[in-house]
C-alpha atoms as a PDB file:
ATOM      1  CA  UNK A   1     -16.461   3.890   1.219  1.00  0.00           C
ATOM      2  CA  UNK A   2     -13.379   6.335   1.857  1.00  0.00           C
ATOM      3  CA  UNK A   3     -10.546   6.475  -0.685  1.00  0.00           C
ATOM      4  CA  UNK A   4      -8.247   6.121   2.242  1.00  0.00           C
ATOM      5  CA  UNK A   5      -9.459   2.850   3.234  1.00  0.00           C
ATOM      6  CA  UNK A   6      -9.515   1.263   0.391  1.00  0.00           C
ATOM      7  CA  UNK A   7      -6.392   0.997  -0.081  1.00  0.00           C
ATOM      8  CA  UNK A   8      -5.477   1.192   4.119  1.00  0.00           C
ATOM      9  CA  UNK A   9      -4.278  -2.705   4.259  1.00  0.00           C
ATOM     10  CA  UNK A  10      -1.914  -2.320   1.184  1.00  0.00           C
ATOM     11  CA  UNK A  11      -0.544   0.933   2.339  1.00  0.00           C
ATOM     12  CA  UNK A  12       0.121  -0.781   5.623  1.00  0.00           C
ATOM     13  CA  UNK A  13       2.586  -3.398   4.218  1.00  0.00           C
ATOM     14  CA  UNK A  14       6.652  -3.421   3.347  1.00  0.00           C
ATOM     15  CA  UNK A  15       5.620  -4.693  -0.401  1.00  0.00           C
ATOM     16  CA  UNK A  16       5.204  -2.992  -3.643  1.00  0.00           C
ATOM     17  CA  UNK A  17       3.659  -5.431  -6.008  1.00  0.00           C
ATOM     18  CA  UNK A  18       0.458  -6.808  -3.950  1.00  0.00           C
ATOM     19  CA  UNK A  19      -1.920  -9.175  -5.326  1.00  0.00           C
ATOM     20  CA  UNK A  20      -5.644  -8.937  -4.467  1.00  0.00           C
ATOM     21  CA  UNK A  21      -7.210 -12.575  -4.905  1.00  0.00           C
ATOM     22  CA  UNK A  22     -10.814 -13.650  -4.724  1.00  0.00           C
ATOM     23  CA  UNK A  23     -13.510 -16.485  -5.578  1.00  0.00           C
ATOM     24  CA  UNK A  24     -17.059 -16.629  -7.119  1.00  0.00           C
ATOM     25  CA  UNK A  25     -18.979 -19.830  -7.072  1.00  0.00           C
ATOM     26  CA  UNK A  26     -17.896 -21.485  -4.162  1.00  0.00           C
ATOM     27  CA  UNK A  27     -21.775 -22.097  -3.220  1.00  0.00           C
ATOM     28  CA  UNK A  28     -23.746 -23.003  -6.513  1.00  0.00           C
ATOM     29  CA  UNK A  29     -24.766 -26.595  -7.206  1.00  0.00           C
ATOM     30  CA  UNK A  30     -23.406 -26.469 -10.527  1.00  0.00           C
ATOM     31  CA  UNK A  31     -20.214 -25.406 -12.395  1.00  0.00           C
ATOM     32  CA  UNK A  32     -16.744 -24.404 -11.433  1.00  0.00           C
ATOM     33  CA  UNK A  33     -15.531 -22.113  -8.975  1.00  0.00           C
ATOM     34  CA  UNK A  34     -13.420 -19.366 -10.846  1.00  0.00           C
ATOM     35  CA  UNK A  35     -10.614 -17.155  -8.811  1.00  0.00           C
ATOM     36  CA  UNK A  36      -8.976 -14.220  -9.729  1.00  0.00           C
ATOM     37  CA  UNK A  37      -5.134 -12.380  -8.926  1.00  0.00           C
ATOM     38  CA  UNK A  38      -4.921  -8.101  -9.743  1.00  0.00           C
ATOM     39  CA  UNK A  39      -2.054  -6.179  -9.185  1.00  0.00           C
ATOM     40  CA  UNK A  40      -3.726  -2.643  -9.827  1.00  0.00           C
ATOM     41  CA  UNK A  41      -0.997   0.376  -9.241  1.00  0.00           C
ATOM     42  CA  UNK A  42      -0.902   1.269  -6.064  1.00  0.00           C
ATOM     43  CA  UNK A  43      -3.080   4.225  -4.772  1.00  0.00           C
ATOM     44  CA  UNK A  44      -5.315   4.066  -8.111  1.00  0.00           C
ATOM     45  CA  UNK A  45      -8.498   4.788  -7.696  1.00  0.00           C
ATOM     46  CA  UNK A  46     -11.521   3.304 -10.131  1.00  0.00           C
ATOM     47  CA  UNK A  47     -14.749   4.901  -9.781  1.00  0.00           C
ATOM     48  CA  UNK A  48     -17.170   2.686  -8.632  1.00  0.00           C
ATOM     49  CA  UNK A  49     -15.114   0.011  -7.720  1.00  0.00           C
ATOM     50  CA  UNK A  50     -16.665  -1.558  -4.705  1.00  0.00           C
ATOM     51  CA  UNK A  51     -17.228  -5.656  -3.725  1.00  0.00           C
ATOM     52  CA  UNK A  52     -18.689  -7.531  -6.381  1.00  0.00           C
ATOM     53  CA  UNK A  53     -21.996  -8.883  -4.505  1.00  0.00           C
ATOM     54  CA  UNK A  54     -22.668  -4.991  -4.094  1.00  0.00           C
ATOM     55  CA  UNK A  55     -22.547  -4.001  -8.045  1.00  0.00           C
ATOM     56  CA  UNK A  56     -25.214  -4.804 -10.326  1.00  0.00           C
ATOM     57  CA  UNK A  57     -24.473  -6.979 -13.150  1.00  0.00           C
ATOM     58  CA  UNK A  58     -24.049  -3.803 -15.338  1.00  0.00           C
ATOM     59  CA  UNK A  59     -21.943  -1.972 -13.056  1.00  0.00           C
ATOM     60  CA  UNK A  60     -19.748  -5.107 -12.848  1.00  0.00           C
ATOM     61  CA  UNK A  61     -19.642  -5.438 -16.823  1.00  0.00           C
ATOM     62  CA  UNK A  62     -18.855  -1.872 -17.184  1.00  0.00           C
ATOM     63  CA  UNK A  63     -15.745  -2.292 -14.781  1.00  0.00           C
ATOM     64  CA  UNK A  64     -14.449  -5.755 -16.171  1.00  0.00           C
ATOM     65  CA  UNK A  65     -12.540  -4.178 -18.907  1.00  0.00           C
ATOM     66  CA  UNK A  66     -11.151  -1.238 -17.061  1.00  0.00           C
ATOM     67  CA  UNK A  67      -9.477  -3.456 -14.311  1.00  0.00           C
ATOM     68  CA  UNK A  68      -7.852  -5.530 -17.131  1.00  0.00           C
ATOM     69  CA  UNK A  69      -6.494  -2.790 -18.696  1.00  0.00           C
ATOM     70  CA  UNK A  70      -5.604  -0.369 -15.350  1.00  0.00           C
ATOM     71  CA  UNK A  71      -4.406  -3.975 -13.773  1.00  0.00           C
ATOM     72  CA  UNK A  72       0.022  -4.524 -13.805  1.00  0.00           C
ATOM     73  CA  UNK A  73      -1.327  -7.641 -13.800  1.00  0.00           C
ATOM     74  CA  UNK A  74      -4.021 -10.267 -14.159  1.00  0.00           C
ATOM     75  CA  UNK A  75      -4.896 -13.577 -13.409  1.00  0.00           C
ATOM     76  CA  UNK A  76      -8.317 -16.001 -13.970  1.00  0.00           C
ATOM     77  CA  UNK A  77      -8.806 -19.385 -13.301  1.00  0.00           C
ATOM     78  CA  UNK A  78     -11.259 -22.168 -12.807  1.00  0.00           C
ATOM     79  CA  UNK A  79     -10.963 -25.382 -10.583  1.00  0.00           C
ATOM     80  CA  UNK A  80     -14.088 -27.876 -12.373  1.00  0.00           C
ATOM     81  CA  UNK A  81     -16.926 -29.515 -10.951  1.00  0.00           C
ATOM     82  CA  UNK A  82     -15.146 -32.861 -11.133  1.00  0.00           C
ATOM     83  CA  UNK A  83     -12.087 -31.072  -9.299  1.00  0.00           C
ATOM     84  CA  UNK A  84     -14.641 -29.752  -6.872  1.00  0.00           C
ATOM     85  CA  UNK A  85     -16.219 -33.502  -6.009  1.00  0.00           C
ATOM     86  CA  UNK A  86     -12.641 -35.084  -6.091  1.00  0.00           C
ATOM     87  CA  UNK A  87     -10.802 -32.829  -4.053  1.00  0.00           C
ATOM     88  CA  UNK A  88     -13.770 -30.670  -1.844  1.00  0.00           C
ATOM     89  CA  UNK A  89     -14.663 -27.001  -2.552  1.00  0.00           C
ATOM     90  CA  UNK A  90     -12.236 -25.864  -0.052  1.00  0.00           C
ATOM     91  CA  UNK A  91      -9.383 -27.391  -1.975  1.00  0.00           C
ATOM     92  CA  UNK A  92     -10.870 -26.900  -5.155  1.00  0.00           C
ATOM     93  CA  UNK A  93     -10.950 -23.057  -4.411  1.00  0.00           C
ATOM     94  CA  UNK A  94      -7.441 -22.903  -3.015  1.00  0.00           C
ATOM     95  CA  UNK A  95      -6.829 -24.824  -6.827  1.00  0.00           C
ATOM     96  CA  UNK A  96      -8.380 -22.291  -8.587  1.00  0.00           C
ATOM     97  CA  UNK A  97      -6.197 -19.290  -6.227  1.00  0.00           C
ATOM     98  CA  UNK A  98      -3.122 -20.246  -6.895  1.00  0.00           C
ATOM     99  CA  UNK A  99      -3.803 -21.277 -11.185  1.00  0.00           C
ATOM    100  CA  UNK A 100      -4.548 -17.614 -10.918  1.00  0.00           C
ATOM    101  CA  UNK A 101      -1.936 -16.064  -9.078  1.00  0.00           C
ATOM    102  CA  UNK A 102       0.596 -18.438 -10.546  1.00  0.00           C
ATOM    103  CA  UNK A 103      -0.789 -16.339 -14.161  1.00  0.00           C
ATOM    104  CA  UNK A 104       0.271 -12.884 -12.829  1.00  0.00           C
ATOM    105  CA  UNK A 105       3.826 -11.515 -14.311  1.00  0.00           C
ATOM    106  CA  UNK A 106       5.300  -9.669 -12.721  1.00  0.00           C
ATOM    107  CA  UNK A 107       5.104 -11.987  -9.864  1.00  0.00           C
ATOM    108  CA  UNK A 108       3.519 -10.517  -6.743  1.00  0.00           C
ATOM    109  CA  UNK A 109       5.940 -10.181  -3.634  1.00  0.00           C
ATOM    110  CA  UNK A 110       2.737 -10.626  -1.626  1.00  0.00           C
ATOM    111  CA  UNK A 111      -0.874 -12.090  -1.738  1.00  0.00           C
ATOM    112  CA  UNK A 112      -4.291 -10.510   0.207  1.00  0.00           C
ATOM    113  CA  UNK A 113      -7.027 -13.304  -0.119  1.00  0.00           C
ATOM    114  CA  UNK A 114     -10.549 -13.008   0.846  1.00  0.00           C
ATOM    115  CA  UNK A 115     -11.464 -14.910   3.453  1.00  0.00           C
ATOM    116  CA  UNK A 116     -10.619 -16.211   6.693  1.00  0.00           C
ATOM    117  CA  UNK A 117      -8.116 -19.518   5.008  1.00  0.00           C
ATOM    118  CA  UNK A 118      -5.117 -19.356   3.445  1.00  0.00           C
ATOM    119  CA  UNK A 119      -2.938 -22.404   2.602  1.00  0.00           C
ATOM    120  CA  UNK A 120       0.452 -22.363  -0.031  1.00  0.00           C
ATOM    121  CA  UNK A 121      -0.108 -20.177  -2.310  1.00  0.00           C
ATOM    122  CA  UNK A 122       3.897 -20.070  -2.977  1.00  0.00           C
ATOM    123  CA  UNK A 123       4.222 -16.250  -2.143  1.00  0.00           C
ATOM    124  CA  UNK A 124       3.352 -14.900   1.120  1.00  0.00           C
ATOM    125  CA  UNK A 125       0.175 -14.062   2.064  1.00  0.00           C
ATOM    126  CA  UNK A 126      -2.427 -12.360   4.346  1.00  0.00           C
ATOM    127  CA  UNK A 127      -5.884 -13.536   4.618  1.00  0.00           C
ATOM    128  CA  UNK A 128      -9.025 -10.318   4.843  1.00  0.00           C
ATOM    129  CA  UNK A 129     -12.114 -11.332   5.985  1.00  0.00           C
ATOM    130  CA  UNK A 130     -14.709  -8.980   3.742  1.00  0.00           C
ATOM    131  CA  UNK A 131     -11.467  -8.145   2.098  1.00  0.00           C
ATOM    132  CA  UNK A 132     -13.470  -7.540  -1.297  1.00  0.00           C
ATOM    133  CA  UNK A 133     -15.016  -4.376   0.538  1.00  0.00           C
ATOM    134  CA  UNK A 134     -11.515  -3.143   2.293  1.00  0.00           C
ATOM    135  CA  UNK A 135      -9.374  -3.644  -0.311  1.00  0.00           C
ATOM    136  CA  UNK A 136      -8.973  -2.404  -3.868  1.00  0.00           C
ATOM    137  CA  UNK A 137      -6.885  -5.259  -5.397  1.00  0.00           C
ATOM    138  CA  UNK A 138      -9.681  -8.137  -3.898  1.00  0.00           C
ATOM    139  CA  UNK A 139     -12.632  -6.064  -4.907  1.00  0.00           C
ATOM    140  CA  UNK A 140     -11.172  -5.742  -8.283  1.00  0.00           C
ATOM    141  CA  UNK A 141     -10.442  -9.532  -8.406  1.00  0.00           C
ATOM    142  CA  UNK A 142     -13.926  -9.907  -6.890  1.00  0.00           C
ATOM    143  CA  UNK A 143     -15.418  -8.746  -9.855  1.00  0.00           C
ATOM    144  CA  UNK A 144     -13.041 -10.128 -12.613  1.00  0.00           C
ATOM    145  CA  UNK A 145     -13.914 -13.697 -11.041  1.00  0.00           C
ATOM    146  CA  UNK A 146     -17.810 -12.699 -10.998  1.00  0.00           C
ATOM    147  CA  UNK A 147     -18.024 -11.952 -14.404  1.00  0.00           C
ATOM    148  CA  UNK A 148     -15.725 -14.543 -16.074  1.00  0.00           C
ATOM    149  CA  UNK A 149     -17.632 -17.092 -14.167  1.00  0.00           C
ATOM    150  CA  UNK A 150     -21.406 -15.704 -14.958  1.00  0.00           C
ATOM    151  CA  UNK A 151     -20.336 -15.635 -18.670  1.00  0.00           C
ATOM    152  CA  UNK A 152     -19.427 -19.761 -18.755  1.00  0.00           C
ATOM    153  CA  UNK A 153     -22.471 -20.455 -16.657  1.00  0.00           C
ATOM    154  CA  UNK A 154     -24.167 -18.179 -19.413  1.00  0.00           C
ATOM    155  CA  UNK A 155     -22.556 -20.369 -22.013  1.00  0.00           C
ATOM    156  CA  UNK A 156     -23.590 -23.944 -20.291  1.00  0.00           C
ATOM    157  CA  UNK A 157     -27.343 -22.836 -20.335  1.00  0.00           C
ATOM    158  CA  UNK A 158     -26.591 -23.287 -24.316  1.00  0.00           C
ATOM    159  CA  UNK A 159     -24.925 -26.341 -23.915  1.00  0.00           C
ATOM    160  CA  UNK A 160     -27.505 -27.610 -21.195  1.00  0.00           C
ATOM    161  CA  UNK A 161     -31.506 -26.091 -21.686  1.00  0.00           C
ATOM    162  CA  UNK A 162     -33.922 -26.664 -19.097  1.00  0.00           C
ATOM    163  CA  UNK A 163     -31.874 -25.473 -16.088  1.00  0.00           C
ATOM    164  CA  UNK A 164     -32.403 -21.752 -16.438  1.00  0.00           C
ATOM    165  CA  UNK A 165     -28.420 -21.360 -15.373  1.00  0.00           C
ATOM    166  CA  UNK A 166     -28.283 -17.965 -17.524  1.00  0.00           C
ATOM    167  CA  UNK A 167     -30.551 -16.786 -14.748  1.00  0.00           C
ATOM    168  CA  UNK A 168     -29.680 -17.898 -11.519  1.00  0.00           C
ATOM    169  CA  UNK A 169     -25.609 -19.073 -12.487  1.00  0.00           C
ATOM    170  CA  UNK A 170     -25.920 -23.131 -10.875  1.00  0.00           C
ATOM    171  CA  UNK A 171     -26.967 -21.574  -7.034  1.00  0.00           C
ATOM    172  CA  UNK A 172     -29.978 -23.576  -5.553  1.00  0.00           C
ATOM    173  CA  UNK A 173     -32.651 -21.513  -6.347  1.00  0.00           C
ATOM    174  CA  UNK A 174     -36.486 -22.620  -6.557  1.00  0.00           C
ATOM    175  CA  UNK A 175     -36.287 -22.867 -10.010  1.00  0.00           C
ATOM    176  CA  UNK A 176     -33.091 -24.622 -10.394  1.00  0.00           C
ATOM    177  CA  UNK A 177     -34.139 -27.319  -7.659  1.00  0.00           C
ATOM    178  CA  UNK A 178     -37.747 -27.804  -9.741  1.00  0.00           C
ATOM    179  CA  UNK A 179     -35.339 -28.288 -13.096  1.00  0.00           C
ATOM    180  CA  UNK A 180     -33.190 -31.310 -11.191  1.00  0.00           C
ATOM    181  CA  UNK A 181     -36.542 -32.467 -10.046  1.00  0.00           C
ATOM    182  CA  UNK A 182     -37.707 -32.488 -13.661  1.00  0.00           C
ATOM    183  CA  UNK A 183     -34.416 -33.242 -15.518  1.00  0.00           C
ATOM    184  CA  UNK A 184     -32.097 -34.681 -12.555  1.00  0.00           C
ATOM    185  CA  UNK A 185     -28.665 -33.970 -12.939  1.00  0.00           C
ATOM    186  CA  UNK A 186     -26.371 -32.620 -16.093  1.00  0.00           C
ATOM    187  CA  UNK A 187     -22.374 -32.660 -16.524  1.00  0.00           C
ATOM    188  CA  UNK A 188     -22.016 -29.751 -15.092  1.00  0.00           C
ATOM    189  CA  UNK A 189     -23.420 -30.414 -11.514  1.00  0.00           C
ATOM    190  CA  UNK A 190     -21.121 -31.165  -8.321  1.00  0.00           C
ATOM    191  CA  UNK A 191     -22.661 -34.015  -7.406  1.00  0.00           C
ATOM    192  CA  UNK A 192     -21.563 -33.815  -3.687  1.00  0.00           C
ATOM    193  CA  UNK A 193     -23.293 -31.040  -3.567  1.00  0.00           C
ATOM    194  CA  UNK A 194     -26.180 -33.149  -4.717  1.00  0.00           C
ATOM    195  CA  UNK A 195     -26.246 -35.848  -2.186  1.00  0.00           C
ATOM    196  CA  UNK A 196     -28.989 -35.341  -0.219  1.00  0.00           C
ATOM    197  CA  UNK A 197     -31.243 -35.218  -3.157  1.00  0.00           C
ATOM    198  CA  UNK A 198     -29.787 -38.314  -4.893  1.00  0.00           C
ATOM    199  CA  UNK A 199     -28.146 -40.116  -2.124  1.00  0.00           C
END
């Protein structure tokens, strides 16, 4: 990836304090969805920084604490499970968007989500499709909402043994599928995301 595009979309617009915001766990069967808000400086450059799918767990570690402190700004947030199954995991992810943007002070003048939907996230906004691997401020929000949400799932495994969801983080894996099969379903699980297993 080029230094120049990474930061092409934000050099394109009228605004100086632009939020990058992304998601991580809109697919598991289990957990919250977490979303995260940066406002990194504009123009800065962290080595290594890329879309958090394309780091390795270490790599993503490694960076967490340098966004936070590089970041003007930064914001996490979780919608729940029960959120999810009340409200969908569209809406639920939108939720947990705007609890983090609404964190970020100073306030952004203008908002680049991942993704191809957008609703009110009470500043202006722009959505990127693969925005996490164009732009700096999503891929560094990609990874702040990666982490924060592996280390709860990492936490529930201790709350909830049997599952294995230190390993594969509440996604529908083999293994996780044999553990509802064995154990059926814990607190934690979105049980619409459950329904053609239980009905």
């Amino acid at each position: 990836m080029s230094e120049i595009n990474f930061w092409e979309i934000e050099s394109e617009l009228p605004y100086d304090l632009i939020c990058g915001v992304d998601e991580a766990g809109r697919g598991p069967l289990a957990g919250p969805v977490c979303a995260a808000a940066v406002i990194l400086p504009k123009g800065l450059l962290i080595p290594g920084l890329n879309d958090s799918k394309k780091l390795t767990d270490k790599r993503r570690r490694e960076l967490f604490p340098i966004i936070q402190h590089e970041a003007v700004s930064f914001g996490i947030a979780f919608a729940s499970q029960e959120e999810i199954d009340e409200i969908n995991i569209l809406q639920a992810t939108f939720l947990a968007m705007r609890r983090a943007i609404d964190q970020l002070n100073p306030k952004p003048d203008f908002a680049l989500i991942d993704g191809n939907r957008e609703t009110d996230f009470g500043v202006p906004c722009k959505t990127v499709i693969k925005g996490d691997s164009l732009s700096a401020n999503i891929a560094a929000a990609s990874v702040l909402a990666k982490v924060t949400r592996d280390n709860w799932m990492i936490e529930a495994a201790e709350k909830y043994p049997g599952y294995g969801f230190e390993i594969h983080k509440g996604y529908g894996t083999k293994a996780h599928y044999a553990a509802l099969e064995k154990l059926g379903p814990c607190a934690i699980h979105r049980r619409t995301f459950l329904k053609k297993l239980y009905g």
